[in-house]
PDB file of N, CA and C in Angstrom:
ATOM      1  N   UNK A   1      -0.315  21.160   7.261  1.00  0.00           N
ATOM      2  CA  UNK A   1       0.380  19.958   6.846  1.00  0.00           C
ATOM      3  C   UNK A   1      -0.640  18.830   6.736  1.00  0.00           C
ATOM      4  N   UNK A   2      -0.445  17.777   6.050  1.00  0.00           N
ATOM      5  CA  UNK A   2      -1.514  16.964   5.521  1.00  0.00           C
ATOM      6  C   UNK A   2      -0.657  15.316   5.656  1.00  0.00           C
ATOM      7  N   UNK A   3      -1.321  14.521   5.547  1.00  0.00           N
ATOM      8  CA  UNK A   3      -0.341  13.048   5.659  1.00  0.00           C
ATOM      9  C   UNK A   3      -1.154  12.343   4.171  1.00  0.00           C
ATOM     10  N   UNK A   4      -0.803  11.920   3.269  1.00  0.00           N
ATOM     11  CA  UNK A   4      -1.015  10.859   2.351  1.00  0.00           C
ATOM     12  C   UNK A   4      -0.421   9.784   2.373  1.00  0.00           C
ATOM     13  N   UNK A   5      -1.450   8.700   2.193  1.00  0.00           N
ATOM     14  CA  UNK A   5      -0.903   7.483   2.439  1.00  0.00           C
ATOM     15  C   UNK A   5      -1.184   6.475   0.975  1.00  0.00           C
ATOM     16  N   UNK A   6      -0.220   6.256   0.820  1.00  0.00           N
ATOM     17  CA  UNK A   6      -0.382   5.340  -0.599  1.00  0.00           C
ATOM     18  C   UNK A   6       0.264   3.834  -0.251  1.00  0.00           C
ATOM     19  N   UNK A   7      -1.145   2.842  -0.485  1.00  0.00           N
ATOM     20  CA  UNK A   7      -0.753   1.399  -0.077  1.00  0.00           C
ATOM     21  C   UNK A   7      -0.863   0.524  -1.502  1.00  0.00           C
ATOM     22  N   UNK A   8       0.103   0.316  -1.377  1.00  0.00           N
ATOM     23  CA  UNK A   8       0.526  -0.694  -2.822  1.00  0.00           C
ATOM     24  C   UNK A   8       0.242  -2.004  -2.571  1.00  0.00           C
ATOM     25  N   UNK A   9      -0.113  -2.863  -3.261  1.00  0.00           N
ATOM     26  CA  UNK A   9      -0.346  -4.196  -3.423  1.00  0.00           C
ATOM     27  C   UNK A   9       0.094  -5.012  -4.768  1.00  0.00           C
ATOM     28  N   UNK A  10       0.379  -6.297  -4.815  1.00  0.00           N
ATOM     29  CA  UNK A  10       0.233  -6.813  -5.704  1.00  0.00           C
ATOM     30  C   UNK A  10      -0.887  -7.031  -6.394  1.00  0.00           C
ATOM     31  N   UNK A  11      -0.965  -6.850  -7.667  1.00  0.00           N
ATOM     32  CA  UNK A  11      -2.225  -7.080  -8.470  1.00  0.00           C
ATOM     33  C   UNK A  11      -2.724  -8.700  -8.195  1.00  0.00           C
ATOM     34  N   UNK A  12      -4.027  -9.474  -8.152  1.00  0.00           N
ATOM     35  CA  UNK A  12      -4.566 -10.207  -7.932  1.00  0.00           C
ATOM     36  C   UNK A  12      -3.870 -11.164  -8.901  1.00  0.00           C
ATOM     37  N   UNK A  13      -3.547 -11.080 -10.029  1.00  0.00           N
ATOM     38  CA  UNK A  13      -3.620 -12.309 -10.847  1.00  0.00           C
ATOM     39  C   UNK A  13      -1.963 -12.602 -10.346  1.00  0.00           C
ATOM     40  N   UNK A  14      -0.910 -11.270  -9.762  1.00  0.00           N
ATOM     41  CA  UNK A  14       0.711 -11.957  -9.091  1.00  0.00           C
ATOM     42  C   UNK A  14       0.564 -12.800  -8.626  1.00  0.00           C
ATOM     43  N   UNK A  15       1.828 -13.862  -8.554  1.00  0.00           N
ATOM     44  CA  UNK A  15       1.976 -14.391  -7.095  1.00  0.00           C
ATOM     45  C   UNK A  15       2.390 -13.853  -6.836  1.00  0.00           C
ATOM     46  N   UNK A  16       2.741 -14.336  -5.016  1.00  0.00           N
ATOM     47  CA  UNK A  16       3.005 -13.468  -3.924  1.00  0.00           C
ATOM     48  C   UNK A  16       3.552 -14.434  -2.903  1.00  0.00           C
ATOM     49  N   UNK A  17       4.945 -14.539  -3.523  1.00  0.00           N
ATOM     50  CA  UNK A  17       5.634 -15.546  -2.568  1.00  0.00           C
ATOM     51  C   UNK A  17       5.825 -15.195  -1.144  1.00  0.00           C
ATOM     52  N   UNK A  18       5.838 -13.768  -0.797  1.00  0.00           N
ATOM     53  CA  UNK A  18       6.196 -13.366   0.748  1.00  0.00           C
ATOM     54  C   UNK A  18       4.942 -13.430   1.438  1.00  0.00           C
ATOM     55  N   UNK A  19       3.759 -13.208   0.575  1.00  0.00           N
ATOM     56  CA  UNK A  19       2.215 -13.752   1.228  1.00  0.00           C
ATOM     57  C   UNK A  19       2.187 -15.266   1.962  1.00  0.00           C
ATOM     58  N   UNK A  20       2.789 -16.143   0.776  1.00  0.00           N
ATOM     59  CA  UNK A  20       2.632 -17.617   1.154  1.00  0.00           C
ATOM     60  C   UNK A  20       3.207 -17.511   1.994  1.00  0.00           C
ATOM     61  N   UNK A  21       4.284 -17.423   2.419  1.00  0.00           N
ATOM     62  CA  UNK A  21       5.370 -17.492   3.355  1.00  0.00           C
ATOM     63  C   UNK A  21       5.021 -17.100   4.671  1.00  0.00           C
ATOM     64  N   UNK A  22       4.831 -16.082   5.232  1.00  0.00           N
ATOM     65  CA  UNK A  22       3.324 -15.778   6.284  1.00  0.00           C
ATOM     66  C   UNK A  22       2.285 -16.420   6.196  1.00  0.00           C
ATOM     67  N   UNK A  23       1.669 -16.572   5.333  1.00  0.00           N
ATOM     68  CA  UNK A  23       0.669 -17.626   5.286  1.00  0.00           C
ATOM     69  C   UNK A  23       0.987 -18.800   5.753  1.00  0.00           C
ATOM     70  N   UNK A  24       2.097 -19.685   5.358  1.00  0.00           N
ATOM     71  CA  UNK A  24       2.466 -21.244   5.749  1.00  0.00           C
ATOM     72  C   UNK A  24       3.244 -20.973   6.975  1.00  0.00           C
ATOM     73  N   UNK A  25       3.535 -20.041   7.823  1.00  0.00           N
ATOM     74  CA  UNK A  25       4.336 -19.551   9.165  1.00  0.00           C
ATOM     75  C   UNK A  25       2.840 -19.179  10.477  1.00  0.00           C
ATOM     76  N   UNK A  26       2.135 -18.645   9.791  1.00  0.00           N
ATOM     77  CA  UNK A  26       1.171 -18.819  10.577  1.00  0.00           C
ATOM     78  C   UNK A  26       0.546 -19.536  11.415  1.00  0.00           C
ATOM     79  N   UNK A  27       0.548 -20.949  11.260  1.00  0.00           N
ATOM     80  CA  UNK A  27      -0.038 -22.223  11.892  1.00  0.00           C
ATOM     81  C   UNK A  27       0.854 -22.606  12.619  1.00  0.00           C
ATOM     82  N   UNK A  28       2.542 -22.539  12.504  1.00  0.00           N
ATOM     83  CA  UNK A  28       3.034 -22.917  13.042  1.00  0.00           C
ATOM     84  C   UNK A  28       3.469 -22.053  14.116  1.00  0.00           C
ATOM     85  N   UNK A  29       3.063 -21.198  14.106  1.00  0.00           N
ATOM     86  CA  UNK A  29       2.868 -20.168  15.492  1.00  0.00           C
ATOM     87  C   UNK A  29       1.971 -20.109  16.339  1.00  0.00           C
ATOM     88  N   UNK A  30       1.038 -21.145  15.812  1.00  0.00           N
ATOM     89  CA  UNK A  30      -0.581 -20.978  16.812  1.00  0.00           C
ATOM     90  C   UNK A  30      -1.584 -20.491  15.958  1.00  0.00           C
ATOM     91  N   UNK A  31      -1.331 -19.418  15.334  1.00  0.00           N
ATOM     92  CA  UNK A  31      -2.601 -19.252  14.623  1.00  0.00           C
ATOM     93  C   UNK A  31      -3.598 -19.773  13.624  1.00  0.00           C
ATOM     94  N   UNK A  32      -4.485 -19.663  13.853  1.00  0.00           N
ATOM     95  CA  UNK A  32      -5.658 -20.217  12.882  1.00  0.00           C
ATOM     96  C   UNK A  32      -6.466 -19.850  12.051  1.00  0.00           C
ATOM     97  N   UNK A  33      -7.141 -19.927  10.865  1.00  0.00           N
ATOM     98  CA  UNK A  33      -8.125 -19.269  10.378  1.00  0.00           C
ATOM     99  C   UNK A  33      -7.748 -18.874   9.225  1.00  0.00           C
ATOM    100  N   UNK A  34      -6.834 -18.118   9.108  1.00  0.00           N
ATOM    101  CA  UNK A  34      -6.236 -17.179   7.821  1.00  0.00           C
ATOM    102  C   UNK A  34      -6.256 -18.296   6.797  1.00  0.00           C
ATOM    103  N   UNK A  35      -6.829 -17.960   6.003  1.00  0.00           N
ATOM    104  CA  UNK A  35      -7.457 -18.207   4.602  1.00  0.00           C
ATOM    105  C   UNK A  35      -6.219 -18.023   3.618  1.00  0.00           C
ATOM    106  N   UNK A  36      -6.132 -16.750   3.387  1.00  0.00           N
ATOM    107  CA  UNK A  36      -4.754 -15.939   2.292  1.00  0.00           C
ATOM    108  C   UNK A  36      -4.282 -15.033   3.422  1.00  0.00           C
ATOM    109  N   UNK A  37      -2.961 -14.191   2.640  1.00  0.00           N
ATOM    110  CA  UNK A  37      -2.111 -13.522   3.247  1.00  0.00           C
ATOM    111  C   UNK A  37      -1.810 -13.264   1.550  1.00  0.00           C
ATOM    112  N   UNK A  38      -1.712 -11.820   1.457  1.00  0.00           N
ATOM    113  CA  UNK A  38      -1.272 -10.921   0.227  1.00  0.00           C
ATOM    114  C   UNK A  38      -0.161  -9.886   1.001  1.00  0.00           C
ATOM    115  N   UNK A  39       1.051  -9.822   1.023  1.00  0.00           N
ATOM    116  CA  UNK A  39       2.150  -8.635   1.507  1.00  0.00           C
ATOM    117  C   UNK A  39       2.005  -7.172   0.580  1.00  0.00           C
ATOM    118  N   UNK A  40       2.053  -6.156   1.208  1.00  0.00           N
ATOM    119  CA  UNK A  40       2.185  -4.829   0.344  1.00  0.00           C
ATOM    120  C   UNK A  40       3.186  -3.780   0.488  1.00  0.00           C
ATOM    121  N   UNK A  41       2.521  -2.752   0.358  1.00  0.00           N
ATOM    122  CA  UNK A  41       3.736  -1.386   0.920  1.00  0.00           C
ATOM    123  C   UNK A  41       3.124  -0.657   1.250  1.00  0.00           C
ATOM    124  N   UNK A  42       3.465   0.375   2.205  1.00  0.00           N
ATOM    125  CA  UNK A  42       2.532   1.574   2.756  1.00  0.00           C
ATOM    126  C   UNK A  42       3.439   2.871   2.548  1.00  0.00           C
ATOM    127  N   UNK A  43       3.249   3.682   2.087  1.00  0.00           N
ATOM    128  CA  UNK A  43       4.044   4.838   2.267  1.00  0.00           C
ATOM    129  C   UNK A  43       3.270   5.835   2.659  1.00  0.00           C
ATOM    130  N   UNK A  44       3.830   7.121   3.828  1.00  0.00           N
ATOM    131  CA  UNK A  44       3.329   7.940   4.609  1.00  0.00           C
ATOM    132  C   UNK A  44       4.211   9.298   4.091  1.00  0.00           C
ATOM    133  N   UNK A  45       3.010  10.298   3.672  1.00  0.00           N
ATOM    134  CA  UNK A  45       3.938  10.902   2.633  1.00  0.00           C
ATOM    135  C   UNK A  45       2.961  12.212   3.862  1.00  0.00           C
ATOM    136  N   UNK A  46       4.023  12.860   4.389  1.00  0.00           N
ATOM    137  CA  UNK A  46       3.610  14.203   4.787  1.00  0.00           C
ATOM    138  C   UNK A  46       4.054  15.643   3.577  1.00  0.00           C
ATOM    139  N   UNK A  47       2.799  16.436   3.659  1.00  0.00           N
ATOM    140  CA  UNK A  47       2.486  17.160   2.553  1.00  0.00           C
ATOM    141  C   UNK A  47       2.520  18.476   3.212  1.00  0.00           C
ATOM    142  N   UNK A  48       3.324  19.758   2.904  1.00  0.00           N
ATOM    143  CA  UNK A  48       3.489  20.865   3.648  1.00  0.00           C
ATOM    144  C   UNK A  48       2.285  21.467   2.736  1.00  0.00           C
ATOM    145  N   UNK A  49       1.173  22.093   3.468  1.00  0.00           N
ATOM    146  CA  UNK A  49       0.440  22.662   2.967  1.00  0.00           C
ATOM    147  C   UNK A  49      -0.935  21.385   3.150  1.00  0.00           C
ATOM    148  N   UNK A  50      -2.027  22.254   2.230  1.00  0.00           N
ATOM    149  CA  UNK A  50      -3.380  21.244   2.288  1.00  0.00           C
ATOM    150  C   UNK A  50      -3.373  19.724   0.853  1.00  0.00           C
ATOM    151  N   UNK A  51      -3.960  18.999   0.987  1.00  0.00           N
ATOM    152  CA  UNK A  51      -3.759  17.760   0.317  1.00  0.00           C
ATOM    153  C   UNK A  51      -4.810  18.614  -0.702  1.00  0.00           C
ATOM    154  N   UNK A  52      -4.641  19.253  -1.236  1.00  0.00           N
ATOM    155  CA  UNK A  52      -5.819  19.455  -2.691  1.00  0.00           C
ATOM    156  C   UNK A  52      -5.528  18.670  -4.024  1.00  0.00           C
ATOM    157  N   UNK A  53      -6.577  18.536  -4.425  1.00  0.00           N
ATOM    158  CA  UNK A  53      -6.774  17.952  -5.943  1.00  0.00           C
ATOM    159  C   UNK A  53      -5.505  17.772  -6.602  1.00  0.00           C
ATOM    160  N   UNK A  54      -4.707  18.770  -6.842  1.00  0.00           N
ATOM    161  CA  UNK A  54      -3.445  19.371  -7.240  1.00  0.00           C
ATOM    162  C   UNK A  54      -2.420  18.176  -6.601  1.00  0.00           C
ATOM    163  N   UNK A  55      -2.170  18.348  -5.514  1.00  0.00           N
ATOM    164  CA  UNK A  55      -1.127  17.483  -4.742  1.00  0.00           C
ATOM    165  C   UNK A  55      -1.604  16.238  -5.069  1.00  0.00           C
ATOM    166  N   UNK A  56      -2.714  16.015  -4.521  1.00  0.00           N
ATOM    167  CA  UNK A  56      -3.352  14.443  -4.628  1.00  0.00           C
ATOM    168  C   UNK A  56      -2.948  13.806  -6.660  1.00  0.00           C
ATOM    169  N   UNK A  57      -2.731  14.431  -7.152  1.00  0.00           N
ATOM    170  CA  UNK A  57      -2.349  14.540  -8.682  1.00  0.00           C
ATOM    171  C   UNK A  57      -0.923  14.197  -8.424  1.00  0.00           C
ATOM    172  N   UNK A  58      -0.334  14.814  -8.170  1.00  0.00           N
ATOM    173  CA  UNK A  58       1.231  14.687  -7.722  1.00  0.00           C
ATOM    174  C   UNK A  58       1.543  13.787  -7.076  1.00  0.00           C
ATOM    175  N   UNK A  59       0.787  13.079  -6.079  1.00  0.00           N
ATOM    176  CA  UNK A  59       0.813  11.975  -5.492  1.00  0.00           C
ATOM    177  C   UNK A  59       0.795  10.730  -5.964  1.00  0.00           C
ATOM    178  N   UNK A  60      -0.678  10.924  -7.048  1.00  0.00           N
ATOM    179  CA  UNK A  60      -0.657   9.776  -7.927  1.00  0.00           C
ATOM    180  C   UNK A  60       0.584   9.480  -8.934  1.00  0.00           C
ATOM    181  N   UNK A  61       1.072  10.717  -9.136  1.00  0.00           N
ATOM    182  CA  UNK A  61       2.144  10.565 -10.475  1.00  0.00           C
ATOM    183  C   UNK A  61       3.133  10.172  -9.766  1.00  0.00           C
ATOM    184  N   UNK A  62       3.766  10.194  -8.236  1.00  0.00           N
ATOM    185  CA  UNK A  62       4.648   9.403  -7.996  1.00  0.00           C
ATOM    186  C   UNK A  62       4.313   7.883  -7.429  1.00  0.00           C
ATOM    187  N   UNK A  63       3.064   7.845  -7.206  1.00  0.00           N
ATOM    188  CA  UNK A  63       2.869   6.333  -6.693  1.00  0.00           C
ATOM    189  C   UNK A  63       3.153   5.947  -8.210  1.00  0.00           C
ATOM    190  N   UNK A  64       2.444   6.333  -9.225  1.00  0.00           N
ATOM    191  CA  UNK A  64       2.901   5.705 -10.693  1.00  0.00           C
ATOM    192  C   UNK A  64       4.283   5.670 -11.031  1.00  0.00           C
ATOM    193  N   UNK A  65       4.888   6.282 -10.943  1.00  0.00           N
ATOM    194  CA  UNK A  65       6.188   6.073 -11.379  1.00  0.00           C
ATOM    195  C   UNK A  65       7.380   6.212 -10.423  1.00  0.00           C
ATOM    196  N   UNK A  66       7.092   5.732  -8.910  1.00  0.00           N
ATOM    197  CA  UNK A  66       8.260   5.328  -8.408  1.00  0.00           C
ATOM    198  C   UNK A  66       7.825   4.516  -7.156  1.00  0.00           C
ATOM    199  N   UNK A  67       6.580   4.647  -6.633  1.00  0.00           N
ATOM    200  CA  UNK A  67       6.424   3.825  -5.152  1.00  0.00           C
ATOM    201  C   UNK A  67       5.725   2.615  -5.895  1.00  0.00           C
ATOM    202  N   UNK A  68       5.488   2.432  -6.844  1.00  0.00           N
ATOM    203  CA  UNK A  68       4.809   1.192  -7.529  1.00  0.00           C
ATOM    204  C   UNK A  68       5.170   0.433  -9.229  1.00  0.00           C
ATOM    205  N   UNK A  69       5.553  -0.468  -9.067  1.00  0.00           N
ATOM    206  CA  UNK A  69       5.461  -1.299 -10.701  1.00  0.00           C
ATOM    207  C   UNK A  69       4.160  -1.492 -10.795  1.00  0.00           C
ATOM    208  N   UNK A  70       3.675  -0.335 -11.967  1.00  0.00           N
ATOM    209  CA  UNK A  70       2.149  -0.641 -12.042  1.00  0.00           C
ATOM    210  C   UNK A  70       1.786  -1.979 -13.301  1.00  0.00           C
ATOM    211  N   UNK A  71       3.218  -2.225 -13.954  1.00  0.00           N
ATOM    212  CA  UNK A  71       2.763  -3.699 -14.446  1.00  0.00           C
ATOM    213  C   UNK A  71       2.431  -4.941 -13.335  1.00  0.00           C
ATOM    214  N   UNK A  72       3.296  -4.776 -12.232  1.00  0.00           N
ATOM    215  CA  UNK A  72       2.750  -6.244 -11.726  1.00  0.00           C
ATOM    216  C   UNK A  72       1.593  -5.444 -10.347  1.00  0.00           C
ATOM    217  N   UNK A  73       2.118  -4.314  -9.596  1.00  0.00           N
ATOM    218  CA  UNK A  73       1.444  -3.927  -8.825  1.00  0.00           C
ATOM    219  C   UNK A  73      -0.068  -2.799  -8.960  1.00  0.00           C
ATOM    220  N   UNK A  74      -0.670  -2.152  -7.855  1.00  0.00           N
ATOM    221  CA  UNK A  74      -1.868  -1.638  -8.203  1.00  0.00           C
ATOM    222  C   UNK A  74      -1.379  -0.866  -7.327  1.00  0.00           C
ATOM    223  N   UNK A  75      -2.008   0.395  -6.623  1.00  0.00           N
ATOM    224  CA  UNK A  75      -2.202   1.574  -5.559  1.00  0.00           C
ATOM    225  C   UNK A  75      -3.309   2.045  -5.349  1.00  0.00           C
ATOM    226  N   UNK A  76      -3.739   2.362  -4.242  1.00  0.00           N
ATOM    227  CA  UNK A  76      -4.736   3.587  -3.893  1.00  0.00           C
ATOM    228  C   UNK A  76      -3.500   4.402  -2.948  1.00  0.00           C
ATOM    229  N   UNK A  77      -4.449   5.793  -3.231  1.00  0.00           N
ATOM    230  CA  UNK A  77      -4.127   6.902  -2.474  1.00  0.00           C
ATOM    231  C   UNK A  77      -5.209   7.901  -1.416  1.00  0.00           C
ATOM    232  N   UNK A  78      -4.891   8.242  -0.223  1.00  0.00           N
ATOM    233  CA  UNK A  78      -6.182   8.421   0.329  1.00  0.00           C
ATOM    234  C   UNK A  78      -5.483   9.568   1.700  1.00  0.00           C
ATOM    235  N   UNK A  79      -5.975  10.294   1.779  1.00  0.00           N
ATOM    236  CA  UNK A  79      -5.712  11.440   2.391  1.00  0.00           C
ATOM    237  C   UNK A  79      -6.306  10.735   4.707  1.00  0.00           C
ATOM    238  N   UNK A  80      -4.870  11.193   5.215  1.00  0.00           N
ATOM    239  CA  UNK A  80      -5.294  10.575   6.797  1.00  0.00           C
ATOM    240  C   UNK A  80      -6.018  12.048   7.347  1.00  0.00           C
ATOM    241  N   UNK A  81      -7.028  12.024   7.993  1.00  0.00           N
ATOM    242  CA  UNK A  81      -7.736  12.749   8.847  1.00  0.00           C
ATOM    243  C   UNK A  81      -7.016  13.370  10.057  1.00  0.00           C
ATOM    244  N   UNK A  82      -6.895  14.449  10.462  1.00  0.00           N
ATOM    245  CA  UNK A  82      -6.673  15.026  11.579  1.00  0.00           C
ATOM    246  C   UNK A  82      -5.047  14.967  11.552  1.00  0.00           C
ATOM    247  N   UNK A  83      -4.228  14.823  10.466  1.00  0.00           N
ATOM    248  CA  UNK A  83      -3.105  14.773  10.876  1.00  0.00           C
ATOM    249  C   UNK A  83      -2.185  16.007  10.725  1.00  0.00           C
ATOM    250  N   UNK A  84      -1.556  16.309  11.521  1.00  0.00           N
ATOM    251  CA  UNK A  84      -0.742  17.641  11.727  1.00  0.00           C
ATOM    252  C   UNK A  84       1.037  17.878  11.511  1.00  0.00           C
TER     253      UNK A  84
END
């Protein structure tokens, strides 16, 4: 069994109103420093069998056409180590 993890983001040129929003909540909690705040998605996709080329293909074709709007959003996909 294998774990893939596909983290979505908004593309750079979006806004990202739920970023600001953490962003301008931040200070008023104490914290300091944070510059930006960009919000995303993570999905944890366990894979029966080994993550090969093949799957990792299959993976991409659903981050493309259902875990992501690749007009406004972007993805990587990336295989977790040691997971069972």
């Amino acid at each position: 069994m294998a774990r893939v993890v596909v983290d979505v983001m908004p593309k750079p040129e979006i806004l990202d109103p739920q970023g600001k929003a953490v962003q301008g909540a931040l200070p008023r909690l104490g914290f300091t420093g944070v510059i930006d705040v960009r919000q995303g998605k993570r999905f944890e996709l366990e894979i029966d069998g080994e993550a090969t080329d093949e799957v990792l293909a299959d993976v991409e074709r659903m981050a493309q056409t259902l875990l992501s709007n690749p007009v406004i959003e972007d993805f990587s996909v990336s295989v977790v180590e040691g997971a069972s």
